[in-house]
N, C-alpha and C. Protein backbone atom coordinates (compact mmCIF):
# COMPACT_ATOMS: atom_id res chain seq x y z
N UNK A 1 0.84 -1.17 0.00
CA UNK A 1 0.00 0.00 0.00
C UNK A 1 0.89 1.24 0.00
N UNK A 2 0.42 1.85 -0.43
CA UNK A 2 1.33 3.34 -0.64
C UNK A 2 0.98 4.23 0.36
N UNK A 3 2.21 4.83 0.90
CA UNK A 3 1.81 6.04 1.76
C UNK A 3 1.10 6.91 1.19
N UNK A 4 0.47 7.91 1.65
CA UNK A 4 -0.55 8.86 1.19
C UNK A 4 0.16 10.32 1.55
N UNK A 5 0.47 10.77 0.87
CA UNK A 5 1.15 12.23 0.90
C UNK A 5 0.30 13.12 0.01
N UNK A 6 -0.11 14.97 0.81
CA UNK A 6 -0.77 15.62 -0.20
C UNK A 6 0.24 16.00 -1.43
N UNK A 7 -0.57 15.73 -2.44
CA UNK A 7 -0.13 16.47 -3.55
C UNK A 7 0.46 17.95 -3.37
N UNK A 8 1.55 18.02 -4.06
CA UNK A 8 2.26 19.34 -3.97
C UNK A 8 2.32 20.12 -5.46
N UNK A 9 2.50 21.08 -5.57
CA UNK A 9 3.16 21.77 -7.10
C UNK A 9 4.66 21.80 -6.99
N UNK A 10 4.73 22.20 -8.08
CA UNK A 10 6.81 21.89 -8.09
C UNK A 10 7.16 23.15 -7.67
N UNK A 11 6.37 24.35 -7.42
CA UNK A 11 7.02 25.44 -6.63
C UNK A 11 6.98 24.67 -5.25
N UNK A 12 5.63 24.10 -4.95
CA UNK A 12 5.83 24.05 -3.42
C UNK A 12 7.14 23.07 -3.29
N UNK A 13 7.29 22.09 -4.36
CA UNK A 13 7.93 20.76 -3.77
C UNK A 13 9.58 21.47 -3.65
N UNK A 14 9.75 22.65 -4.57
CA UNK A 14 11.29 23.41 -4.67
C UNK A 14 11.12 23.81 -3.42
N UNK A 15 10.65 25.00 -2.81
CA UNK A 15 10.39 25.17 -1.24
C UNK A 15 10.93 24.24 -0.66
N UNK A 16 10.00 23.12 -0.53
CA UNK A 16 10.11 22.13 0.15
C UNK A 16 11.41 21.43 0.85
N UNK A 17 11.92 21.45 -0.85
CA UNK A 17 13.23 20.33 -0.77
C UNK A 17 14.19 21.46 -0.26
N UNK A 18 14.20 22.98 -0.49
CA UNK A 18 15.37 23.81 0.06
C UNK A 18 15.66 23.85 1.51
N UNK A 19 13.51 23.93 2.25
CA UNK A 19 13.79 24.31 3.39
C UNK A 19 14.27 22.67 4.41
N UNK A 20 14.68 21.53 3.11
CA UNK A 20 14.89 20.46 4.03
C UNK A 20 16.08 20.38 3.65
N UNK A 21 16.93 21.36 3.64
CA UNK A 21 18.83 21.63 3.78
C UNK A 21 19.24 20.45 1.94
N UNK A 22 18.04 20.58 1.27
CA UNK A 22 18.83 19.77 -0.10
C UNK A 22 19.18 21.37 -1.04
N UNK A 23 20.52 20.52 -1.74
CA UNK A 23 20.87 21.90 -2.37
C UNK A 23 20.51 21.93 -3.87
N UNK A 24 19.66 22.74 -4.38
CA UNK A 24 18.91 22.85 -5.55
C UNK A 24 19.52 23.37 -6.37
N UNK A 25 19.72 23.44 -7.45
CA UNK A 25 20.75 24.14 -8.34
C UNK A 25 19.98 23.77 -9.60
N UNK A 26 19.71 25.10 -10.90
CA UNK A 26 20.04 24.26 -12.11
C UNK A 26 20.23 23.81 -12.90
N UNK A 27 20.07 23.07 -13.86
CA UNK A 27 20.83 22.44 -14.68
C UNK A 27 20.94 23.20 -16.18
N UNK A 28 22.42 22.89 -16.47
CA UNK A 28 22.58 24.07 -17.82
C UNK A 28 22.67 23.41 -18.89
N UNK A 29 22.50 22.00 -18.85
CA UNK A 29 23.09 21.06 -20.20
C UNK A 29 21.99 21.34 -21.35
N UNK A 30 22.56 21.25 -22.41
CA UNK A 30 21.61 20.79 -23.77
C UNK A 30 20.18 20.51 -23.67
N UNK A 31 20.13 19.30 -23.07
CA UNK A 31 18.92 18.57 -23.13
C UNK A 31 18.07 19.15 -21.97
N UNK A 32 18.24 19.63 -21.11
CA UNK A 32 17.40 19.57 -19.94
C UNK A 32 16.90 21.27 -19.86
N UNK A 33 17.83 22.08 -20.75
CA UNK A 33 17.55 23.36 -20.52
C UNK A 33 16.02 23.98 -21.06
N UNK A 34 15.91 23.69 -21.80
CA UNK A 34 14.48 24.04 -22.37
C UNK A 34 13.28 23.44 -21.03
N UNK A 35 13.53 22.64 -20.65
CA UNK A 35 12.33 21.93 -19.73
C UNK A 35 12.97 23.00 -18.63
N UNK A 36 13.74 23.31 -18.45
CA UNK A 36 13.89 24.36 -16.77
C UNK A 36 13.83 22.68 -15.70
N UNK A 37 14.98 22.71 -16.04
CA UNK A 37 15.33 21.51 -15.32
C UNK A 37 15.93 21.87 -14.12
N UNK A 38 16.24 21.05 -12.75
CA UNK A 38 16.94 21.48 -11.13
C UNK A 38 17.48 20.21 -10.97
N UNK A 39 19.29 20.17 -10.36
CA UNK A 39 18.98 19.04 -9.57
C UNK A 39 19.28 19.54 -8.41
N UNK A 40 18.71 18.53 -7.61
CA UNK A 40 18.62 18.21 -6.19
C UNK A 40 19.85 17.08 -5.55
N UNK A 41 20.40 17.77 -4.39
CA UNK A 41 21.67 16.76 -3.82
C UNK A 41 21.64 16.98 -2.55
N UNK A 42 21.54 15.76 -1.72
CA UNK A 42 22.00 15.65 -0.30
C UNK A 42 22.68 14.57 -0.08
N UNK A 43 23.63 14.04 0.89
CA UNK A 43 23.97 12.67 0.98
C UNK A 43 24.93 12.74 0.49
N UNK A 44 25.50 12.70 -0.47
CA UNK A 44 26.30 12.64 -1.62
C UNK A 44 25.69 12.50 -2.78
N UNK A 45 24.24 12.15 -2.50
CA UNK A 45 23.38 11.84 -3.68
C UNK A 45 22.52 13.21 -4.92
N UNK A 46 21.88 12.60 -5.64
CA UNK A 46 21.32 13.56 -6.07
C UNK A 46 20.19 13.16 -7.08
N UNK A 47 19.88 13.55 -7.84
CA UNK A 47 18.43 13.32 -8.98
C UNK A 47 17.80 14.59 -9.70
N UNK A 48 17.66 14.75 -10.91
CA UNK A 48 17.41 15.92 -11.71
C UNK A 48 15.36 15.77 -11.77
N UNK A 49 15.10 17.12 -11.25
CA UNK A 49 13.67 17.28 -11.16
C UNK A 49 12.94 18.64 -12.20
N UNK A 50 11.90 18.56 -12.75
CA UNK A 50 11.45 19.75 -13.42
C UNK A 50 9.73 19.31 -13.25
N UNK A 51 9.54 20.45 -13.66
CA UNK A 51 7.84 20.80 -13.79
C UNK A 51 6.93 19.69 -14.73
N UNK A 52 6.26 18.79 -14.47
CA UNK A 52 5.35 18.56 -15.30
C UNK A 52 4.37 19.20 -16.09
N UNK A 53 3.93 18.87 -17.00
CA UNK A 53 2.30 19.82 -17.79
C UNK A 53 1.62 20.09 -16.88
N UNK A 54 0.98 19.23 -16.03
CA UNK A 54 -0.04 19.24 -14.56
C UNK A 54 0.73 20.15 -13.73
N UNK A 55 1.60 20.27 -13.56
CA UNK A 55 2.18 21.19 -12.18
C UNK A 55 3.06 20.33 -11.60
N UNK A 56 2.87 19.23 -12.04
CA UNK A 56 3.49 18.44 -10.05
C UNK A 56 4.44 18.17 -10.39
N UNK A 57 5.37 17.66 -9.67
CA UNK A 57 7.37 17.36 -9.97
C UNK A 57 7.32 16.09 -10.86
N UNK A 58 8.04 15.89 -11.71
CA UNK A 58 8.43 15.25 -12.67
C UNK A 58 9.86 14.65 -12.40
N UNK A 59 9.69 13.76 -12.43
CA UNK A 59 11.93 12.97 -11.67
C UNK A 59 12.54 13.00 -13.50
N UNK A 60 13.26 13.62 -13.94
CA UNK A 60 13.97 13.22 -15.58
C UNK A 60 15.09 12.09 -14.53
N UNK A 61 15.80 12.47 -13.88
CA UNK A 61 17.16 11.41 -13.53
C UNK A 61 16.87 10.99 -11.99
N UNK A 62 16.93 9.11 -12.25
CA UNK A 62 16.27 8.89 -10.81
C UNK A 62 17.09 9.48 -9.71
N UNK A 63 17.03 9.32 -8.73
CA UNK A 63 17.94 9.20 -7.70
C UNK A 63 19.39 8.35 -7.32
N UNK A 64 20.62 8.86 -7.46
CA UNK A 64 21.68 8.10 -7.27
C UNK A 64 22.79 8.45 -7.21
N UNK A 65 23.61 7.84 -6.73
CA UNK A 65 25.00 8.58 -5.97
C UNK A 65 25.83 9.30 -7.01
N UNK A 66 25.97 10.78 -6.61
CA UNK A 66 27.18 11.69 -7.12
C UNK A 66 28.58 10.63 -7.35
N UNK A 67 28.90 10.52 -8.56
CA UNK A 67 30.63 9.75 -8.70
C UNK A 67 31.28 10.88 -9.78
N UNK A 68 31.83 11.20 -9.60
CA UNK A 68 32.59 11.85 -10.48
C UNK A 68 31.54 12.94 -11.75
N UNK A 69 30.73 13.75 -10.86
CA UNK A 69 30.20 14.71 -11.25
C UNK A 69 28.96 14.22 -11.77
N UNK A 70 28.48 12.76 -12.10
CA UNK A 70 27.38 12.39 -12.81
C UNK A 70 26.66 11.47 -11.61
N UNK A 71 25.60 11.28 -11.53
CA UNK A 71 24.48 10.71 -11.02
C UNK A 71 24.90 8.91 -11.99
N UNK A 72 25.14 8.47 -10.66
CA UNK A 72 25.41 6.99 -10.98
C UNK A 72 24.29 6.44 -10.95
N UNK A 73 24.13 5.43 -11.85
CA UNK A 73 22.86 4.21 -11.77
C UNK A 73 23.43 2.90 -10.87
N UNK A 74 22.00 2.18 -10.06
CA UNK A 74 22.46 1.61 -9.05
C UNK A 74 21.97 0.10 -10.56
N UNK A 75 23.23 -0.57 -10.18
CA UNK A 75 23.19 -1.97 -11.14
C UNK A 75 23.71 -3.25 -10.22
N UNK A 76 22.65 -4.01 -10.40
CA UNK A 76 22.38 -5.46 -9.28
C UNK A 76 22.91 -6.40 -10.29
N UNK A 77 23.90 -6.98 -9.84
CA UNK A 77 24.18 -8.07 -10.78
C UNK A 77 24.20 -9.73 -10.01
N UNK A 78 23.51 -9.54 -8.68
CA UNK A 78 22.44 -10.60 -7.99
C UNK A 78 23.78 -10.99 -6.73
N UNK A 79 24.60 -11.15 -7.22
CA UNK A 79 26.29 -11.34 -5.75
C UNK A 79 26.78 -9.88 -5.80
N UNK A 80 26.55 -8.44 -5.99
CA UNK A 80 26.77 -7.71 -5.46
C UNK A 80 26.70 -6.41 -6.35
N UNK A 81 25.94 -5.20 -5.77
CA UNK A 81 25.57 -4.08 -6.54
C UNK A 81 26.74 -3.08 -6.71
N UNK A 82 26.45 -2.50 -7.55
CA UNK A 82 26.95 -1.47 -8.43
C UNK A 82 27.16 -0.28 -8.33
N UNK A 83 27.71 0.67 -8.68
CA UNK A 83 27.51 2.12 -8.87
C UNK A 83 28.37 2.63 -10.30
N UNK A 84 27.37 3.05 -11.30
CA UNK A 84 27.68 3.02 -12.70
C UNK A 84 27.16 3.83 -13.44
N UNK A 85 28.46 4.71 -13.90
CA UNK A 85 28.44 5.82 -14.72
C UNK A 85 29.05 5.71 -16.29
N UNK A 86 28.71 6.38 -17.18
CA UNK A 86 29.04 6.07 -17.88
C UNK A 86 30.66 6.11 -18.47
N UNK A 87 31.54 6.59 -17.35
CA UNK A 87 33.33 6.52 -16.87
C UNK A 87 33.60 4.99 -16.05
N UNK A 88 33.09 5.31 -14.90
CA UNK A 88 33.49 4.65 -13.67
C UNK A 88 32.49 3.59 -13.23
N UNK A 89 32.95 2.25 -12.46
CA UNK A 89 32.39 1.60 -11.92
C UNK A 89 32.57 1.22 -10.90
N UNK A 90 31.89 1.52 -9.46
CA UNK A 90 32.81 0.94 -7.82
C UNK A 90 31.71 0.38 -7.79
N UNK A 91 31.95 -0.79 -6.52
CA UNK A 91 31.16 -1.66 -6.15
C UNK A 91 30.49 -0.69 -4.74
N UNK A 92 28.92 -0.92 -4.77
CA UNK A 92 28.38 -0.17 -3.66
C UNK A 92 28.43 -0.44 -2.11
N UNK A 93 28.42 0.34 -1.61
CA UNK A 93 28.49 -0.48 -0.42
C UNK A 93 27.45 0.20 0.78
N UNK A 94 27.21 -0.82 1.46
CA UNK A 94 26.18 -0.15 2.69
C UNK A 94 25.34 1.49 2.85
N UNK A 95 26.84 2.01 3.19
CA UNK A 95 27.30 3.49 3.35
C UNK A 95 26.26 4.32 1.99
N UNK A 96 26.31 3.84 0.91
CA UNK A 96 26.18 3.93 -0.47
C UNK A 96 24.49 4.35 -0.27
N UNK A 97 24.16 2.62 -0.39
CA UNK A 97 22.53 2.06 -0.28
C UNK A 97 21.74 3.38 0.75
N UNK A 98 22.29 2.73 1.84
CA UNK A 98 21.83 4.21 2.81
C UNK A 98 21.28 5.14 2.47
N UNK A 99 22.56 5.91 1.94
CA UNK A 99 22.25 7.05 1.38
C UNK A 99 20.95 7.44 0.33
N UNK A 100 21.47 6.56 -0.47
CA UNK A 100 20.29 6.27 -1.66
C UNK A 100 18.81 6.48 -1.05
N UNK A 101 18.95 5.66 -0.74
CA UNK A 101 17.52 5.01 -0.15
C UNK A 101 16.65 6.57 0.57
N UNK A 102 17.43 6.81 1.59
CA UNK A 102 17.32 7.82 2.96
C UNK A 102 17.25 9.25 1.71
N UNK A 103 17.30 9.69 0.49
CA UNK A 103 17.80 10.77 -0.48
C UNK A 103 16.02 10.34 -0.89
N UNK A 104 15.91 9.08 -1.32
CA UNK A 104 14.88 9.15 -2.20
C UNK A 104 13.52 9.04 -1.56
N UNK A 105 13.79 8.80 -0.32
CA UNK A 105 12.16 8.65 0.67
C UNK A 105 11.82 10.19 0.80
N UNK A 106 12.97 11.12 1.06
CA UNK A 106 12.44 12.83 1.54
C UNK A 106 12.46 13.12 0.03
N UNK A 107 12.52 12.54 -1.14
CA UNK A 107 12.81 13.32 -2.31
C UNK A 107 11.26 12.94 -2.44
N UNK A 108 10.59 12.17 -2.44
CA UNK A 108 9.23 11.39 -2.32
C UNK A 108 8.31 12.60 -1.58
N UNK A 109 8.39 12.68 -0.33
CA UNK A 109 8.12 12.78 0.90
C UNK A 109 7.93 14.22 -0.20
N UNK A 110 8.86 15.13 -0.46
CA UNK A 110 9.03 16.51 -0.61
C UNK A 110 8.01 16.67 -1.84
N UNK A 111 8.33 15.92 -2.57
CA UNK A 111 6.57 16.11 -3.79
C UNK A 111 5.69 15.79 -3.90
N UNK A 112 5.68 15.04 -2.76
CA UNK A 112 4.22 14.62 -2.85
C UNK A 112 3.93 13.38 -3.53
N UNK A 113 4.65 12.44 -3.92
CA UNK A 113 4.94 11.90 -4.59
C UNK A 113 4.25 10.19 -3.62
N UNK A 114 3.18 9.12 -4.30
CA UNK A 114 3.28 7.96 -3.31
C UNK A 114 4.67 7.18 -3.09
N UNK A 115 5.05 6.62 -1.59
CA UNK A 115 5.75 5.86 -1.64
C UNK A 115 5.26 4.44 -1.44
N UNK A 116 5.95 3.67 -2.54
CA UNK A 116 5.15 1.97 -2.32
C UNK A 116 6.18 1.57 -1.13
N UNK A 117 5.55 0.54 -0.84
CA UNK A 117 5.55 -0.45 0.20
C UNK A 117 7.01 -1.30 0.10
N UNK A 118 7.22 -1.60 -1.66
CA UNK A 118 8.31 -2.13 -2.05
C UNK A 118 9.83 -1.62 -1.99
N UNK A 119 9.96 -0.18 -2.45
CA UNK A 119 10.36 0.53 -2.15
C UNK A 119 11.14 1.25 -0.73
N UNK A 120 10.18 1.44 -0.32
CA UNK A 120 10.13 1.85 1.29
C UNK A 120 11.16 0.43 2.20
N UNK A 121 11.25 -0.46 1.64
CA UNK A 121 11.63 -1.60 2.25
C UNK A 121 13.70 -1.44 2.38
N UNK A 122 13.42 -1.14 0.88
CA UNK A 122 14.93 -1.14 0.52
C UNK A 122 15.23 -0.15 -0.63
N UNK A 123 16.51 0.09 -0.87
CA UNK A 123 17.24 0.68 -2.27
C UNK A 123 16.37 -0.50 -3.20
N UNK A 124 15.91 -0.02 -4.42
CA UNK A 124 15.69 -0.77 -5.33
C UNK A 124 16.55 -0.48 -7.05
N UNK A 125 17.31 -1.66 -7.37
CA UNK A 125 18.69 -0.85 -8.06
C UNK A 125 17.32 -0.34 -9.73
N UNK A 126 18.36 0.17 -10.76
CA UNK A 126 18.05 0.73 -11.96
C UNK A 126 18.37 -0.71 -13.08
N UNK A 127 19.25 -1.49 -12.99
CA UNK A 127 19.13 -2.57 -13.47
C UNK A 127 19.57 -3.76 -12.85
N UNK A 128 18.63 -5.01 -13.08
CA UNK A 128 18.89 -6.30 -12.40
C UNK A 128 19.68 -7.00 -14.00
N UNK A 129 20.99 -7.58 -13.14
CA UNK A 129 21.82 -8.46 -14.30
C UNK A 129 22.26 -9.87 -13.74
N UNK A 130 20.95 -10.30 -13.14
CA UNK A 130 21.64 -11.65 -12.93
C UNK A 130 22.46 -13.01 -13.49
N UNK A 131 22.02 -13.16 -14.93
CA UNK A 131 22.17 -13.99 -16.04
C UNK A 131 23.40 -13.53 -16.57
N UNK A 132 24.40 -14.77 -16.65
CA UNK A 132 25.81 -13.98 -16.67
C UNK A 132 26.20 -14.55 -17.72
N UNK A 133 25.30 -15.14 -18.56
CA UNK A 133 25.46 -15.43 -20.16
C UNK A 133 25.62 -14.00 -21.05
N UNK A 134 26.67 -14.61 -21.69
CA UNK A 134 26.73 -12.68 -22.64
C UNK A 134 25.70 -12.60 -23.88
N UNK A 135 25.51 -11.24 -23.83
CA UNK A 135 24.73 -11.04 -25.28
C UNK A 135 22.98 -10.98 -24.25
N UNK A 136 22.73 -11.35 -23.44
CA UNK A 136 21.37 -10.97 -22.64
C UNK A 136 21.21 -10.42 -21.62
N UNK A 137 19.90 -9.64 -21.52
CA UNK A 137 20.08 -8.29 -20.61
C UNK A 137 18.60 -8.43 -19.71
């Protein structure tokens, strides 16, 4: 079951996330500039947010650990997770997950956004690679 949080607008949810010490900044790249794109970072972590058509916060880049200036994707390869950019690859650790996790419940929390049940439990990674046959994904 999903927590029940009121709906917010993405002004309120910017408020929101400032007056909860995350640092908002944003984003100047190519692709994201036209949408008036922000990201958001606490933890070490971070995740790129902008305005939907409706009003309400829109996630473009999920949530995941700052490595070397880019928002890493969390990758499960079933004996031990990931942190993966399109440079660098370290193996995650505790410290890591934590973070993650603890970044994306107030990133939730701050828009209004439901949190599932599944979720709420644990980090849930960006890709599962258990099958260690090559050529399948």
């Amino acid at each position: 079951m999903a927590k029940k949080t009121p709906p917010r607008t993405f002004q309120e949810a910017l408020a929101t996330l400032a007056g909860s010490q995350f640092d908002v900044s944003s984003v100047r790249d190519g692709a994201n500039a036209a949408s008036k794109a922000f990201q958001v970072r606490k933890y070490g972590c971070a995740a790129e947010i902008a305005a939907a058509p409706d009003g309400t916060t829109l996630v473009l880049a999920r949530p995941g650990w700052l490595l070397g200036g880019q928002i890493a994707r969390l990758l499960d390869r079933g004996y031990q997770k990931f942190l993966k950019t399109a440079k660098l690859e370290i193996p995650a650790t505790a410290d890591h997950l934590r973070a993650i996790h603890e970044f994306s419940e107030e990133l939730k929390e701050a828009a209004g956004a439901p949190s599932l049940y599944n979720e709420s439990l644990g980090t849930t990674s960006d890709r599962y690679m258990y099958d260690r046959v090559k050529g399948r994904e």
